[in-house]
N, C-alpha and C. Protein backbone atom coordinates (compact mmCIF):
# COMPACT_ATOMS: atom_id res chain seq x y z
N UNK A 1 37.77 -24.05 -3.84
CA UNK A 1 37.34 -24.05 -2.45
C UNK A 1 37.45 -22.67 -1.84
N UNK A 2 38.58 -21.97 -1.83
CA UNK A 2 38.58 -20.40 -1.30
C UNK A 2 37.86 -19.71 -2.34
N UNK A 3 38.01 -19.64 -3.12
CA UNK A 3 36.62 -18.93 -3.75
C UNK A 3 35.32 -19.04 -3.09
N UNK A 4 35.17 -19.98 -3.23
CA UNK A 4 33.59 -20.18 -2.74
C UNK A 4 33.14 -19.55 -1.37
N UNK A 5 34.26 -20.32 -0.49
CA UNK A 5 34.32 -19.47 1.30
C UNK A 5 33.89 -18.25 0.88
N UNK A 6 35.06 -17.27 -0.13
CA UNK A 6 35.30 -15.90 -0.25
C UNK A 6 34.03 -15.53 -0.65
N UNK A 7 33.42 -16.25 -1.56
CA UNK A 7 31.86 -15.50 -2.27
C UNK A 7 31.20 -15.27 -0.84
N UNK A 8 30.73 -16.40 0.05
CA UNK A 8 30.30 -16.35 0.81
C UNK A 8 29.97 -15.86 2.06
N UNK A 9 31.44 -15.13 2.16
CA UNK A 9 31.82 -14.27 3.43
C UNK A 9 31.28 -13.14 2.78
N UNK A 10 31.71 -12.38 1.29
CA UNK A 10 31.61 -11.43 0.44
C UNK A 10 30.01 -11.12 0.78
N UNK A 11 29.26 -12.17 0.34
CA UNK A 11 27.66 -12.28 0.18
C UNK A 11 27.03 -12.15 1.66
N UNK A 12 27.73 -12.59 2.99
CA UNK A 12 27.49 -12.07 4.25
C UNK A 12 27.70 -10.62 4.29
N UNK A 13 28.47 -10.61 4.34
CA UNK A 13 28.76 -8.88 4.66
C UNK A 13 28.20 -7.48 4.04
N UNK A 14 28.24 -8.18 2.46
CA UNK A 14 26.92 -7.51 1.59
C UNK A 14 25.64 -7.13 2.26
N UNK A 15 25.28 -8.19 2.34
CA UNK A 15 23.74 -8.21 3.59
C UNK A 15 23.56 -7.74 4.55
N UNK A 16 24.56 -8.05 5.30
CA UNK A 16 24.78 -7.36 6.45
C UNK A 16 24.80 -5.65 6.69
N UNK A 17 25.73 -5.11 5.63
CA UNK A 17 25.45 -4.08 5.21
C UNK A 17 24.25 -3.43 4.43
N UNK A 18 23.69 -3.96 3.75
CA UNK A 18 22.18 -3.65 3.28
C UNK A 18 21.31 -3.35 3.84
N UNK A 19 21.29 -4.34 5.27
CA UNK A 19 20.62 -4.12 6.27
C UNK A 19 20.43 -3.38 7.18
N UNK A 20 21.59 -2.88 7.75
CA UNK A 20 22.09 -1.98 8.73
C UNK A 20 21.96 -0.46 8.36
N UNK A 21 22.34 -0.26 7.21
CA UNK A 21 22.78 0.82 6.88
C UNK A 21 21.05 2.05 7.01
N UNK A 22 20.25 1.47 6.16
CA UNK A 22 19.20 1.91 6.26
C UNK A 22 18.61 2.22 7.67
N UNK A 23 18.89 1.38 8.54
CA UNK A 23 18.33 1.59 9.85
C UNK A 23 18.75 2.31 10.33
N UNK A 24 20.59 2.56 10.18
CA UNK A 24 20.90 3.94 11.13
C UNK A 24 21.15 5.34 10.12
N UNK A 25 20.23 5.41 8.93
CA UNK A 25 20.18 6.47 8.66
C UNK A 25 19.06 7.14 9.12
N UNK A 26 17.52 6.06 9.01
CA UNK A 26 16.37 6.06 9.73
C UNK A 26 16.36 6.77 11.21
N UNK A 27 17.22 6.31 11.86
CA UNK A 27 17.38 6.67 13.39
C UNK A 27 16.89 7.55 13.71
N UNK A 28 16.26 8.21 14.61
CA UNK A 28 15.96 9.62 15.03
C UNK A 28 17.14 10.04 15.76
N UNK A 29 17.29 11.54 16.11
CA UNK A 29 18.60 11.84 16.69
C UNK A 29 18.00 11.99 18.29
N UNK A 30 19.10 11.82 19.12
CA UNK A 30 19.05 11.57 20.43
C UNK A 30 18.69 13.08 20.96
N UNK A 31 17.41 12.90 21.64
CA UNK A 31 16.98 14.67 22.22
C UNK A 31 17.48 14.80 23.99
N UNK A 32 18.53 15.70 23.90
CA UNK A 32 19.04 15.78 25.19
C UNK A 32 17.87 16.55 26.46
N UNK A 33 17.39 15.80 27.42
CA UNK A 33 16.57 17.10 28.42
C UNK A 33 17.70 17.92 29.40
N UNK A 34 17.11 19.54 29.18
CA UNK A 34 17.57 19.78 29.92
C UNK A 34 17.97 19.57 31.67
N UNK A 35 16.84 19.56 32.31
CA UNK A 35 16.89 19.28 33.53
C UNK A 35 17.02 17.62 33.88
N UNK A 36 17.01 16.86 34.96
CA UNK A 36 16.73 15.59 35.89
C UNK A 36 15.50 15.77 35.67
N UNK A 37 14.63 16.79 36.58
CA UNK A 37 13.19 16.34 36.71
C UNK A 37 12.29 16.16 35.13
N UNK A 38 12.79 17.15 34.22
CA UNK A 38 12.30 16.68 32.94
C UNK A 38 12.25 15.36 32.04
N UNK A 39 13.73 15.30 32.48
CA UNK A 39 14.29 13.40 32.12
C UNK A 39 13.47 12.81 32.33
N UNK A 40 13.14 12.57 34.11
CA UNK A 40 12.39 11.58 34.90
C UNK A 40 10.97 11.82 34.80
N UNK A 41 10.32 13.00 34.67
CA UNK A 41 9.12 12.96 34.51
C UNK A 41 8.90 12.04 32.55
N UNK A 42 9.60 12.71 31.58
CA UNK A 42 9.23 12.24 30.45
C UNK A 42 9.42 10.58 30.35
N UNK A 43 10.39 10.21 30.85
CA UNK A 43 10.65 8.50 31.31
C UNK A 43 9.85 7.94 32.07
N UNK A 44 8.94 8.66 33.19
CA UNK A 44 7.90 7.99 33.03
C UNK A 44 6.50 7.70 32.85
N UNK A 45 6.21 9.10 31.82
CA UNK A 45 5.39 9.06 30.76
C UNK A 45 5.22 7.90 30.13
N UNK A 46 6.41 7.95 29.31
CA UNK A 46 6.70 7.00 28.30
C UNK A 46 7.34 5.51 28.76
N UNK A 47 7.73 5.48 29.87
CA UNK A 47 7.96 3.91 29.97
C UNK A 47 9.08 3.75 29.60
N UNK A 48 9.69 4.15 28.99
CA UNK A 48 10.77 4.51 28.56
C UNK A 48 12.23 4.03 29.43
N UNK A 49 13.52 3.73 29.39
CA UNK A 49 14.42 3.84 30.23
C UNK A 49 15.52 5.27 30.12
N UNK A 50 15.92 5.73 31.18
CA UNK A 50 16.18 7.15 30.92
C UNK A 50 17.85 6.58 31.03
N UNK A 51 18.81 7.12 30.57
CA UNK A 51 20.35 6.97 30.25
C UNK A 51 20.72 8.81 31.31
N UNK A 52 21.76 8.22 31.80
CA UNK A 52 22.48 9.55 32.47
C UNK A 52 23.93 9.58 32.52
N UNK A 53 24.71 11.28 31.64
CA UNK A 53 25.72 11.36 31.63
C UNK A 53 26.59 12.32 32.36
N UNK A 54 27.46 11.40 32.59
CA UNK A 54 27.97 12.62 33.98
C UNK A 54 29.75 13.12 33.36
N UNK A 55 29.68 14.04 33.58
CA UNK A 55 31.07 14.70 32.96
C UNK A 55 31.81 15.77 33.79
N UNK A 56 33.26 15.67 34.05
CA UNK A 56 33.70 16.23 34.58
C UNK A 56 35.43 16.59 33.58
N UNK A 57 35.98 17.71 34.36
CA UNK A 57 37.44 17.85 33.60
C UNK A 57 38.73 18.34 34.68
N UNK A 58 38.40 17.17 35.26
CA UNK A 58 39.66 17.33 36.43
C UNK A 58 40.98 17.56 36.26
């Protein structure tokens, strides 16, 4: 009986990994814009949703 579970979890995770892995090597890398207005103009070119990071070191 634990064998079998074990194959099974084994044989999930296998897959799981098979799957994944390829896709985030595939990935393209994330292109930072310099400016806001560049962001917002290329976001909505493309339709796209634009992400914004704000950083500080208080």
């Amino acid at each position: 009986m634990f064998n079998s579970v074990f194959r099974r979890i084994s044989l999930g995770v296998l897959l799981l990994m098979v799957g994944t892995v390829p896709v985030l090597i595939a990935s393209d890398e994330i292109k930072w814009e310099k400016t806001l207005e560049d962001s917002l103009t290329k976001a909505e070119k493309t339709g796209k949703p634009m992400m914004m990071d704000f950083y500080t070191d208080w």
